[in-house]
PDB file of N, CA and C in Angstrom:
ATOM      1  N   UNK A   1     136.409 152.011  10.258  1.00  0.00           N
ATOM      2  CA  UNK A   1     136.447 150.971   9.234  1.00  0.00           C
ATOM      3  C   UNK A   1     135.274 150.018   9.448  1.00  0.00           C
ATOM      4  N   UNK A   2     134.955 149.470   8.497  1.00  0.00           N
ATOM      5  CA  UNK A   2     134.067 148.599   8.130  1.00  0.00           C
ATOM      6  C   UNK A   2     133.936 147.560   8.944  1.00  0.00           C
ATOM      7  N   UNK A   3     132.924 146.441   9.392  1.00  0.00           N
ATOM      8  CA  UNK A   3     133.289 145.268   9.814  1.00  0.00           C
ATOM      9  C   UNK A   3     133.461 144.339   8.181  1.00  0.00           C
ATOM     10  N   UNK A   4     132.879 144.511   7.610  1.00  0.00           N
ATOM     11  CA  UNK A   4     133.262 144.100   6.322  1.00  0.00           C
ATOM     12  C   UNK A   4     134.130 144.284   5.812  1.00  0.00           C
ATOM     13  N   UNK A   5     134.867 145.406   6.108  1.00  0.00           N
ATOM     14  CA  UNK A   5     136.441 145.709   5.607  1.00  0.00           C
ATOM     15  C   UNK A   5     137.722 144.351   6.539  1.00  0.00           C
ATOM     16  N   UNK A   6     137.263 144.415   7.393  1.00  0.00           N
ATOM     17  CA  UNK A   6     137.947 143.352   8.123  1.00  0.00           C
ATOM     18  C   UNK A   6     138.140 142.238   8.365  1.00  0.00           C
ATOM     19  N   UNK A   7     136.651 141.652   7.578  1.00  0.00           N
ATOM     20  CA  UNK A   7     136.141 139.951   7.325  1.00  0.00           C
ATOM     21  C   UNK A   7     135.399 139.907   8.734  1.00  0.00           C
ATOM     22  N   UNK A   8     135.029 140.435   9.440  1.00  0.00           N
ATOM     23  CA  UNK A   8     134.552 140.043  10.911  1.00  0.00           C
ATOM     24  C   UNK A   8     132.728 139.610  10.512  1.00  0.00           C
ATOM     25  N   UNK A   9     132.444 139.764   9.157  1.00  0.00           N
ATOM     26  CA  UNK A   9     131.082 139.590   9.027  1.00  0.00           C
ATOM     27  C   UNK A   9     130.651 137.983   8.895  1.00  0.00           C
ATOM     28  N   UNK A  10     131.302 137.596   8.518  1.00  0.00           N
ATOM     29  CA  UNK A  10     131.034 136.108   8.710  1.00  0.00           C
ATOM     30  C   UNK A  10     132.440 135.141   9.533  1.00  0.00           C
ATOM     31  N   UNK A  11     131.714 133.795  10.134  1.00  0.00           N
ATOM     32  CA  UNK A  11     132.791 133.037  11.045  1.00  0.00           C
ATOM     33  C   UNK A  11     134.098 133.246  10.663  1.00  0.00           C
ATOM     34  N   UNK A  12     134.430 132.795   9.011  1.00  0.00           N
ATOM     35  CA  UNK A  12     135.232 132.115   8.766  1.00  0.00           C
ATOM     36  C   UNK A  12     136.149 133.478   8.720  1.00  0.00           C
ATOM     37  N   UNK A  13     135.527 134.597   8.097  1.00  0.00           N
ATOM     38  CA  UNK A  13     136.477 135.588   8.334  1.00  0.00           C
ATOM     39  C   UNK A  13     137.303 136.381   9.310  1.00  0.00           C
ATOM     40  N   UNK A  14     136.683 135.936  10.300  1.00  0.00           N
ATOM     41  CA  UNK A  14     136.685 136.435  11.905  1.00  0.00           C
ATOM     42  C   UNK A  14     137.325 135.568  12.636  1.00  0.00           C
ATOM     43  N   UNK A  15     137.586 134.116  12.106  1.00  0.00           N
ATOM     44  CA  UNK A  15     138.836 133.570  12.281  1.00  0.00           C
ATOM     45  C   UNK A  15     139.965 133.752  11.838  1.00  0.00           C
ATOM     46  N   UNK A  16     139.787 134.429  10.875  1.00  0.00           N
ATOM     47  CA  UNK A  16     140.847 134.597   9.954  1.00  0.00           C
ATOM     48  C   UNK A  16     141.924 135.340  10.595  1.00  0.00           C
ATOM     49  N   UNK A  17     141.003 136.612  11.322  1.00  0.00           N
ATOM     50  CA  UNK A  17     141.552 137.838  11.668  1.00  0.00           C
ATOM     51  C   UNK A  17     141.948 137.617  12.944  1.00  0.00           C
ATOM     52  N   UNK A  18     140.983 136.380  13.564  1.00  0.00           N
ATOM     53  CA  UNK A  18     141.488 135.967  15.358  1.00  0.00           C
ATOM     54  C   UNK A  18     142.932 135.662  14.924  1.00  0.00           C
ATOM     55  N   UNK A  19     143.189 134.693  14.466  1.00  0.00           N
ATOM     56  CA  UNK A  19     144.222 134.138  13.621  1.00  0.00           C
ATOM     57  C   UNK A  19     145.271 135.038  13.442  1.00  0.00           C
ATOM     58  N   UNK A  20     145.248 135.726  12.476  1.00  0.00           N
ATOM     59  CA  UNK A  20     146.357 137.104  11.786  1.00  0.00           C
ATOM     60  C   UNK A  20     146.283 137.750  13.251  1.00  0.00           C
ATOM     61  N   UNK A  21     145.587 138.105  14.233  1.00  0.00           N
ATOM     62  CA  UNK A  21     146.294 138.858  15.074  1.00  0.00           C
ATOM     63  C   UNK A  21     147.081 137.945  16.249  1.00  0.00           C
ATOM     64  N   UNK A  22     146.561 136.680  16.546  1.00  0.00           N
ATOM     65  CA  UNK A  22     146.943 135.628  17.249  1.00  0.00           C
ATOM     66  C   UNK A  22     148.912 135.628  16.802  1.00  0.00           C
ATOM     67  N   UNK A  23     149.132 135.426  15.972  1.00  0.00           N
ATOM     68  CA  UNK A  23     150.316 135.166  15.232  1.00  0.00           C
ATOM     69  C   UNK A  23     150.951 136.482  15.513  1.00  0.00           C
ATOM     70  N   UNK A  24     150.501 137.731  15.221  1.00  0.00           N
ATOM     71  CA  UNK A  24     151.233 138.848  14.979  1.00  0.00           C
ATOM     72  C   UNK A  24     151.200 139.327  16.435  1.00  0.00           C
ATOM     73  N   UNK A  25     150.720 138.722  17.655  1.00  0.00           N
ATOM     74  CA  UNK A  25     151.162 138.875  18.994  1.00  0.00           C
ATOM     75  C   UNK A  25     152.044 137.711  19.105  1.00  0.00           C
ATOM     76  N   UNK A  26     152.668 136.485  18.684  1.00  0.00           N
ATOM     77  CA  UNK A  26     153.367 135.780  18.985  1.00  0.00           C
ATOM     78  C   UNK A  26     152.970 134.124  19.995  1.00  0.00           C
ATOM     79  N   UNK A  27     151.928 134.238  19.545  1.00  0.00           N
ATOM     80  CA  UNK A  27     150.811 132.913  19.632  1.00  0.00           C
ATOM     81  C   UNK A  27     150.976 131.770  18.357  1.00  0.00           C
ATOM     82  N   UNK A  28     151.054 130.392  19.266  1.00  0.00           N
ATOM     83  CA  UNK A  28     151.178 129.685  18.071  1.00  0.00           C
ATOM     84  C   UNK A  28     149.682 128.886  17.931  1.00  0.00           C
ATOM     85  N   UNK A  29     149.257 128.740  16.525  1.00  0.00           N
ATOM     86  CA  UNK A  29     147.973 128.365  16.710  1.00  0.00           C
ATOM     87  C   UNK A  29     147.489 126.962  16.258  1.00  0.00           C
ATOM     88  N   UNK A  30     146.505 126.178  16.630  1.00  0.00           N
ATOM     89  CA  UNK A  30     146.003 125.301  15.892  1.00  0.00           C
ATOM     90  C   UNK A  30     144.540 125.264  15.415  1.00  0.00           C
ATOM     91  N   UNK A  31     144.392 125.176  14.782  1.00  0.00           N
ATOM     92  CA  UNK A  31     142.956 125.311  13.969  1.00  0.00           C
ATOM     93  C   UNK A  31     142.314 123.833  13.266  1.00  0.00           C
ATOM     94  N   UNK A  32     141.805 123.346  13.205  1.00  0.00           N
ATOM     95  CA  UNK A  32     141.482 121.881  12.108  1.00  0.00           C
ATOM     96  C   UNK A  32     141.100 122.163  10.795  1.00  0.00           C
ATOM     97  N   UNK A  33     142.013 122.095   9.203  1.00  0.00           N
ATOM     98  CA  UNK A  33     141.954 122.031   8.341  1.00  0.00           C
ATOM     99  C   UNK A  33     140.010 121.920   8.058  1.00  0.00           C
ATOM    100  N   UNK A  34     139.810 120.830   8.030  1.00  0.00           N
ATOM    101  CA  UNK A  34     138.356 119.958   8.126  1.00  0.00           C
ATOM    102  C   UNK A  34     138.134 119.710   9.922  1.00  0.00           C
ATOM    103  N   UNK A  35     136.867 120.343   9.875  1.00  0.00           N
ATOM    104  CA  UNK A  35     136.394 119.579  11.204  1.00  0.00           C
ATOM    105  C   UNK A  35     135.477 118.563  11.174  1.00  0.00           C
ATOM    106  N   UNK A  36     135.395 117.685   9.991  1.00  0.00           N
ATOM    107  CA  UNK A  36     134.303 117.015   9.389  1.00  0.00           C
ATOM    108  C   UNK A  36     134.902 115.476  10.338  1.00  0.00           C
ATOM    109  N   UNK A  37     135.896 115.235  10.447  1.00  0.00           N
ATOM    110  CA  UNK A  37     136.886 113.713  11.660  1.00  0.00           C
ATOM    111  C   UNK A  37     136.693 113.849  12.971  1.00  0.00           C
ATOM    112  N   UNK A  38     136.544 115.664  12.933  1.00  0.00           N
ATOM    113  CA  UNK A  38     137.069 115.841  14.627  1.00  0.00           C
ATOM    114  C   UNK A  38     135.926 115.675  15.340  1.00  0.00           C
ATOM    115  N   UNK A  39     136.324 115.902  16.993  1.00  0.00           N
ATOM    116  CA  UNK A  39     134.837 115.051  17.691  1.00  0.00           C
ATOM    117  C   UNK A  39     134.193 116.899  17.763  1.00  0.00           C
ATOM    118  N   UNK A  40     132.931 116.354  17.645  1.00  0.00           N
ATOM    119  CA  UNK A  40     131.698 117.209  17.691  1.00  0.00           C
ATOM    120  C   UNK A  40     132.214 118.531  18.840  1.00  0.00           C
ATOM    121  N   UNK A  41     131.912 119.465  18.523  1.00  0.00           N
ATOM    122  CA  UNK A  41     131.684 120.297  19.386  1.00  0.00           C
ATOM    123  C   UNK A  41     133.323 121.033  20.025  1.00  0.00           C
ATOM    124  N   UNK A  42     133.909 120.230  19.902  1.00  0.00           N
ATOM    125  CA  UNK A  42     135.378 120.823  20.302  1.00  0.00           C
ATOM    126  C   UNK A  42     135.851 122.356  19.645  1.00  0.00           C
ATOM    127  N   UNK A  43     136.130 123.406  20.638  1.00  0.00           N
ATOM    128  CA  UNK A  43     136.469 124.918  20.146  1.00  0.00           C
ATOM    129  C   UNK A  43     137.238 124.852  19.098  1.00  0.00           C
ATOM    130  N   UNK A  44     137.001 125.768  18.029  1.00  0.00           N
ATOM    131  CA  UNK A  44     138.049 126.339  16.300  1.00  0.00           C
ATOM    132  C   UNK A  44     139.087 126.197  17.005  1.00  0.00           C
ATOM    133  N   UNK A  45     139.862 127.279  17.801  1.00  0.00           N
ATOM    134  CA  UNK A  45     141.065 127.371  18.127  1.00  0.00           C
ATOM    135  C   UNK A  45     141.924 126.626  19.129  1.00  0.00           C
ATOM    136  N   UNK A  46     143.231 126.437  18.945  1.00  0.00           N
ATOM    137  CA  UNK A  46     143.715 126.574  20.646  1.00  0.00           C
ATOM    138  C   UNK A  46     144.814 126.861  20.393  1.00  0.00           C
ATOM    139  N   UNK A  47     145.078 128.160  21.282  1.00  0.00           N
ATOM    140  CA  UNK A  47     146.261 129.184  20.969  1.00  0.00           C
ATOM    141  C   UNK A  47     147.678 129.119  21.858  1.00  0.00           C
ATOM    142  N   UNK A  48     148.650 128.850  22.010  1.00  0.00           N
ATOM    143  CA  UNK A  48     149.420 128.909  23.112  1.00  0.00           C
ATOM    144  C   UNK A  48     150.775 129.707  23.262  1.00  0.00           C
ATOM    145  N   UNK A  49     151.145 130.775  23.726  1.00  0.00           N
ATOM    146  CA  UNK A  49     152.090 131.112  23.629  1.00  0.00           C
ATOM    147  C   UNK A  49     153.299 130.991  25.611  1.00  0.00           C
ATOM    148  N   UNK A  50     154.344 130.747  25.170  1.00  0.00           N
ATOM    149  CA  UNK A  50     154.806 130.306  26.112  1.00  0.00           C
ATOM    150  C   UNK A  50     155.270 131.406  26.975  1.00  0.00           C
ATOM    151  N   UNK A  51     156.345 131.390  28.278  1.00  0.00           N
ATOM    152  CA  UNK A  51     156.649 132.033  29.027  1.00  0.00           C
ATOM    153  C   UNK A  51     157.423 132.754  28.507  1.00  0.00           C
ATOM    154  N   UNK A  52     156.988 134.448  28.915  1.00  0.00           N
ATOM    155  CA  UNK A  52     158.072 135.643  28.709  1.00  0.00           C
ATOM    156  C   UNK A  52     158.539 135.825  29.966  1.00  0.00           C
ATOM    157  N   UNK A  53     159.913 136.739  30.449  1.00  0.00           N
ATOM    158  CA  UNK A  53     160.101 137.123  31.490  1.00  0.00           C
ATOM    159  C   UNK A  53     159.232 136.388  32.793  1.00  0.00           C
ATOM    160  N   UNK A  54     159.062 136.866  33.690  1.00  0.00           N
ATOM    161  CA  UNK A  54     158.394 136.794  35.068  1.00  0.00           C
ATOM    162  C   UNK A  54     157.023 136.260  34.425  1.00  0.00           C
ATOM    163  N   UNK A  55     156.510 136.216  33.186  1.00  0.00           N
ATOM    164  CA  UNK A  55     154.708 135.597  32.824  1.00  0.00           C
ATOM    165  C   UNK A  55     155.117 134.332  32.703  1.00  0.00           C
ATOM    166  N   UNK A  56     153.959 133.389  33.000  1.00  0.00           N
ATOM    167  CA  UNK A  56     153.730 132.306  33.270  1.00  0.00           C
ATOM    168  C   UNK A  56     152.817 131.972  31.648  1.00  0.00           C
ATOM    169  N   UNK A  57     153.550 130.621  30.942  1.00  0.00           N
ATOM    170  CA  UNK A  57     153.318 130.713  29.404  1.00  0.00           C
ATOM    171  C   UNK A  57     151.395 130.219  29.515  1.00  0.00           C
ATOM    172  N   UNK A  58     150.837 130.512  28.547  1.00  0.00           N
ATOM    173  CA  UNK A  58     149.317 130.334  28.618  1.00  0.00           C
ATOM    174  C   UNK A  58     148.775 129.542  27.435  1.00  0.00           C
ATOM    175  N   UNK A  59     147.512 129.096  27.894  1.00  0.00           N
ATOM    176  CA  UNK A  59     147.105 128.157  26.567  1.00  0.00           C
ATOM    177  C   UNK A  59     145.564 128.709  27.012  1.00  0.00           C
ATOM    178  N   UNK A  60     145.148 128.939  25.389  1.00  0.00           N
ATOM    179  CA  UNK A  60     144.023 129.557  25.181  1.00  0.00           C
ATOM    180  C   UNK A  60     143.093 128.546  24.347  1.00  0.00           C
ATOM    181  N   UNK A  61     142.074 128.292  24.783  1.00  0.00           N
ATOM    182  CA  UNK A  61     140.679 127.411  23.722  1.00  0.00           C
ATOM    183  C   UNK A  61     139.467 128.211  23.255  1.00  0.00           C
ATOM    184  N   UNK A  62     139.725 128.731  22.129  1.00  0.00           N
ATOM    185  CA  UNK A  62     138.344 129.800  21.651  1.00  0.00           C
ATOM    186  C   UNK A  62     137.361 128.786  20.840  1.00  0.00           C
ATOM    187  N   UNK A  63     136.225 129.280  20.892  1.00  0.00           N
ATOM    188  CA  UNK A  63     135.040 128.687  19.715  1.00  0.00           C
ATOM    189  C   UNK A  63     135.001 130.478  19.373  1.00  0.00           C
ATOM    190  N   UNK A  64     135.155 130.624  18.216  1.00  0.00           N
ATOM    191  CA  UNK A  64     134.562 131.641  16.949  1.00  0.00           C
ATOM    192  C   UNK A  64     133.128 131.793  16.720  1.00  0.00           C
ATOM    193  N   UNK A  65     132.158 132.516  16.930  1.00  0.00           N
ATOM    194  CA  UNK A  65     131.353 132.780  16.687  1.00  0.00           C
ATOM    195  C   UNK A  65     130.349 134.019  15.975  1.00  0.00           C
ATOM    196  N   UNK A  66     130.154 133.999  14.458  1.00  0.00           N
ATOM    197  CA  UNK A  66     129.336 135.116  14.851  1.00  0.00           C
ATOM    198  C   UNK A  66     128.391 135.718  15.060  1.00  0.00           C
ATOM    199  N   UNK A  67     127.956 137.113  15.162  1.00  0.00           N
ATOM    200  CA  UNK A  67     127.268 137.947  15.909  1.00  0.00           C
ATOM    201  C   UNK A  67     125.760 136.684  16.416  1.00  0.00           C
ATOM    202  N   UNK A  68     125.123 136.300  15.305  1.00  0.00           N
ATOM    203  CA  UNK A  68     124.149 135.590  16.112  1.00  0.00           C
ATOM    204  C   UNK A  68     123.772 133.948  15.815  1.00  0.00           C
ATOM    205  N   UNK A  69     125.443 134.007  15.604  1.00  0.00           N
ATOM    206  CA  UNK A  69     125.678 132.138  15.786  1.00  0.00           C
ATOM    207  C   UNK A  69     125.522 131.635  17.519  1.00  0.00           C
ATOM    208  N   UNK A  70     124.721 130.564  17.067  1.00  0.00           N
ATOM    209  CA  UNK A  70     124.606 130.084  18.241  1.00  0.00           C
ATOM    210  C   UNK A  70     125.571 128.517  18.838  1.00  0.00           C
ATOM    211  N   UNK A  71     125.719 128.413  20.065  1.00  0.00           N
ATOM    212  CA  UNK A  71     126.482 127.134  20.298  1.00  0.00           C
ATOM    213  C   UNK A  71     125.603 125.682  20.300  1.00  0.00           C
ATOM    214  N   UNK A  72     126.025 124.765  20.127  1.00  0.00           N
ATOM    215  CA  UNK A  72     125.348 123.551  20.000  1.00  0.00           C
ATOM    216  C   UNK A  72     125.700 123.044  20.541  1.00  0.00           C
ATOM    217  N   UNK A  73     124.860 122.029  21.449  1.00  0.00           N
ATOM    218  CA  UNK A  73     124.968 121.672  22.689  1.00  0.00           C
ATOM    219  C   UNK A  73     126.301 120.927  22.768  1.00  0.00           C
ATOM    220  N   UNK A  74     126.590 120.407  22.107  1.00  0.00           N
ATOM    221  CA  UNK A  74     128.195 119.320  22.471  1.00  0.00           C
ATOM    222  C   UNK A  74     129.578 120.821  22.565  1.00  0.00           C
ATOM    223  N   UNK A  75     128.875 121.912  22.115  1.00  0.00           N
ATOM    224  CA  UNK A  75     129.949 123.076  22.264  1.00  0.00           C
ATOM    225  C   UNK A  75     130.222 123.589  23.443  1.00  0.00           C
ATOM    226  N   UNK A  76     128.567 123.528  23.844  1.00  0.00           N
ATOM    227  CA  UNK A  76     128.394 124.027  25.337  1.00  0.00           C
ATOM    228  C   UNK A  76     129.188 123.031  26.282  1.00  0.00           C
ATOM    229  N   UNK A  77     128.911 121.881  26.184  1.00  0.00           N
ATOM    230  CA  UNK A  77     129.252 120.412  26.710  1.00  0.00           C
ATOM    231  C   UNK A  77     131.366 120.731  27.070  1.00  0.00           C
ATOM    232  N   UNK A  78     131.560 121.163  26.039  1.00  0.00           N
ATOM    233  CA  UNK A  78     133.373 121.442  25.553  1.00  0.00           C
ATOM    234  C   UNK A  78     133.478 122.731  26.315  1.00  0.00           C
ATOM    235  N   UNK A  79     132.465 123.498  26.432  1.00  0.00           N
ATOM    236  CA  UNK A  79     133.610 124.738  26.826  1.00  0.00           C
ATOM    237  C   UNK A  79     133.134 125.022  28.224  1.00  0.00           C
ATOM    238  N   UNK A  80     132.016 124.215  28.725  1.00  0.00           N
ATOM    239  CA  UNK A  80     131.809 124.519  30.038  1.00  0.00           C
ATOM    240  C   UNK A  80     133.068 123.330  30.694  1.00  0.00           C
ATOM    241  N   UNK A  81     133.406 122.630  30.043  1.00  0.00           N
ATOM    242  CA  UNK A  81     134.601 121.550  30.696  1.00  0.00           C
ATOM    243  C   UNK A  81     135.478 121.878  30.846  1.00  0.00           C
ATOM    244  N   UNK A  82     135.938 122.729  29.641  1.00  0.00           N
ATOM    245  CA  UNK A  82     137.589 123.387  29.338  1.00  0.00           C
ATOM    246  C   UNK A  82     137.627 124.612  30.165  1.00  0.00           C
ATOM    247  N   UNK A  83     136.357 125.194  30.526  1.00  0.00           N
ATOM    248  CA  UNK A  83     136.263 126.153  31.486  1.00  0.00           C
ATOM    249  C   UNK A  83     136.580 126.089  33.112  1.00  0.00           C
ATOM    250  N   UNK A  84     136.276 124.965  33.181  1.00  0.00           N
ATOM    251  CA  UNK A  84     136.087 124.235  34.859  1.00  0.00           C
ATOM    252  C   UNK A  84     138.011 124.141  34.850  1.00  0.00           C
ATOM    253  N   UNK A  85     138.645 124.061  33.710  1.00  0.00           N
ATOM    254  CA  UNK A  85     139.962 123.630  34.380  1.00  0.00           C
ATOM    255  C   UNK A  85     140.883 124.802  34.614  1.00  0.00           C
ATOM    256  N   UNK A  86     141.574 124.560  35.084  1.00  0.00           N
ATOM    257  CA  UNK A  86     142.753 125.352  35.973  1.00  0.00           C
ATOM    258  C   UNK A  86     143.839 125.465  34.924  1.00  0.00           C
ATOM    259  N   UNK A  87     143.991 126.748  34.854  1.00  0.00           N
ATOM    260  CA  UNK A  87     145.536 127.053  33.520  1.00  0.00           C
ATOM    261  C   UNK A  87     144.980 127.324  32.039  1.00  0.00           C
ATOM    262  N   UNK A  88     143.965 126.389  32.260  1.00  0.00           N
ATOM    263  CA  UNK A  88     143.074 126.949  30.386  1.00  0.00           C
ATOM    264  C   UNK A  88     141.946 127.867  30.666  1.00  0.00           C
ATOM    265  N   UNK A  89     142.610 129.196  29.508  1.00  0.00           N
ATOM    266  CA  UNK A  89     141.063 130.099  29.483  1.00  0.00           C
ATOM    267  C   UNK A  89     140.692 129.773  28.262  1.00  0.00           C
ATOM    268  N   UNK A  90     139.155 129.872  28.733  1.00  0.00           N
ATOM    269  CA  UNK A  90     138.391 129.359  27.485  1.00  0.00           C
ATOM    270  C   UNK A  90     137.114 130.618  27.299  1.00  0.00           C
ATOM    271  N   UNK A  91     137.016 130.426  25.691  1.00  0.00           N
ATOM    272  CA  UNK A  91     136.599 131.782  25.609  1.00  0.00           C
ATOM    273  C   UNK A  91     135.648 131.465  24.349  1.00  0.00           C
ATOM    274  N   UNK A  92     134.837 132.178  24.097  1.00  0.00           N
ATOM    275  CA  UNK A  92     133.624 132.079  22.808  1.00  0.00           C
ATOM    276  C   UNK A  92     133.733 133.536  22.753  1.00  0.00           C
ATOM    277  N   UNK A  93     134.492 134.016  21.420  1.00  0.00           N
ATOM    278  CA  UNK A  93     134.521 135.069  20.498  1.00  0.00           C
ATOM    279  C   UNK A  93     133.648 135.677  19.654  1.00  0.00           C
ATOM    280  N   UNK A  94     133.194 136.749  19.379  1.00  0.00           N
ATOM    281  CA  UNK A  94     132.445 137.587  18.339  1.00  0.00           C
ATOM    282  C   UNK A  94     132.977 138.173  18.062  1.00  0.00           C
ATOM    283  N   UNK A  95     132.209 138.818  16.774  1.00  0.00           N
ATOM    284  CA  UNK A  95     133.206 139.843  16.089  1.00  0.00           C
ATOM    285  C   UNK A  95     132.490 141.288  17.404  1.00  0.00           C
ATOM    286  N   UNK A  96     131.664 141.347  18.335  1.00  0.00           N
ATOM    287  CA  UNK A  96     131.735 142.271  18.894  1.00  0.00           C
ATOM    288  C   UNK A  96     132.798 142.058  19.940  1.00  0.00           C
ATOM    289  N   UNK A  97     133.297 141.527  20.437  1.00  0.00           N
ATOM    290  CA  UNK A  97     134.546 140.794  21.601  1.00  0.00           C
ATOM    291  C   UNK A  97     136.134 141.397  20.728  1.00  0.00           C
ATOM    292  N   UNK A  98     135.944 142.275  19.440  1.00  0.00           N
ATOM    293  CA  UNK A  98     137.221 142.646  19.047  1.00  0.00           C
ATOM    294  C   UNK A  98     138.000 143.151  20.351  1.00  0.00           C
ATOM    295  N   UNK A  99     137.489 144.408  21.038  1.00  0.00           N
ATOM    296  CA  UNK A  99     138.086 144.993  21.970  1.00  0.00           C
ATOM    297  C   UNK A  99     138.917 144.194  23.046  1.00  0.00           C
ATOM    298  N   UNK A 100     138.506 142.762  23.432  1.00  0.00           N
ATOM    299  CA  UNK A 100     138.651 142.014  24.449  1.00  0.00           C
ATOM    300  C   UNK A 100     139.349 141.127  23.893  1.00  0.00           C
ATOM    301  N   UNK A 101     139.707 140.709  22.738  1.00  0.00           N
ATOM    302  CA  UNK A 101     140.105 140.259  21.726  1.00  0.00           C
ATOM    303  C   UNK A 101     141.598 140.595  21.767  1.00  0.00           C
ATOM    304  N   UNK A 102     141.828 141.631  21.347  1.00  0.00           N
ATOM    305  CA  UNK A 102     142.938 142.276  21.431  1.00  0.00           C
ATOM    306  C   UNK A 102     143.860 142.089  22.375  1.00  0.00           C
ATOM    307  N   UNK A 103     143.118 142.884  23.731  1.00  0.00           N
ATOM    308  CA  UNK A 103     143.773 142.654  25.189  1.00  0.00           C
ATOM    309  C   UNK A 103     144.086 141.728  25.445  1.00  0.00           C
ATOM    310  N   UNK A 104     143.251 140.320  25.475  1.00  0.00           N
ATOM    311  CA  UNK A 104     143.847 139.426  25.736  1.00  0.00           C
ATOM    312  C   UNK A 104     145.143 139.098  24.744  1.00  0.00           C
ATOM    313  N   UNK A 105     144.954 138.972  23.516  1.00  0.00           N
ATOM    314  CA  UNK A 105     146.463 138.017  22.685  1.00  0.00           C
ATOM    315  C   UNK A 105     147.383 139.134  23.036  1.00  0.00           C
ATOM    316  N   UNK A 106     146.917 140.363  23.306  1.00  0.00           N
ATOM    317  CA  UNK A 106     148.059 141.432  23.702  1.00  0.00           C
ATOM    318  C   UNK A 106     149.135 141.421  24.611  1.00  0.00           C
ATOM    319  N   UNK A 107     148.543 141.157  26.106  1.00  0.00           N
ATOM    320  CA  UNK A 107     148.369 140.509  27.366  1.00  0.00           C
ATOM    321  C   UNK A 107     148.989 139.661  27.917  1.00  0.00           C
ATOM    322  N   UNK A 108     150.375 139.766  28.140  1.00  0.00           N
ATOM    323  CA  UNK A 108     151.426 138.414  28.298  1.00  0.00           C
ATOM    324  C   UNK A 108     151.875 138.878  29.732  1.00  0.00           C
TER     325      UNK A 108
END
């Protein structure tokens, strides 16, 4: 199939689909309507789904990107921070990262 069949060709579609599969693994999500209020640079997503059995519940911070979107520095600034902490994975997505994509919201 297409990457165009899937929306993965541009951001917004490739959130779409982070999104639709985020949910259909049992992730609850937040996204910002408008990011035009919010502070600069802060990741599209943050995903969290709680404890199953013996797993320990997780909270996820993605920035969406695609194929040759680049980050801007207050992004870099956000995800090298959210990276440094303990319990949050933080992650910058492409539509080539489907594979890894998967595994992880899979992955409980």
């Amino acid at each position: 199939m297409r990457r165009a069949a899937w929306g993965l060709e541009t951001e917004k579609g490739f959130l779409a689909a982070v999104v639709a599969l985020a949910k259909v693994q049992g992730w609850r999500c937040f996204h910002p309507y408008l990011s035009v209020h919010s502070t600069p640079g802060f990741p599209d997503l943050v995903l969290a789904k709680g404890p199953h059995g013996s797993a320990r519940g997780r909270l996820l911070v993605v920035e969406c990107k695609s194929e040759r979107g680049k980050l801007t520095p207050p992004q870099v600034e956000w995800i090298s921070l959210l990276q440094a902490i303990e319990g949050i994975e933080c992650y910058v997505w492409r539509p080539s990262s489907w594979p890894e994509i998967e595994r992880i919201l899979g992955h409980h």
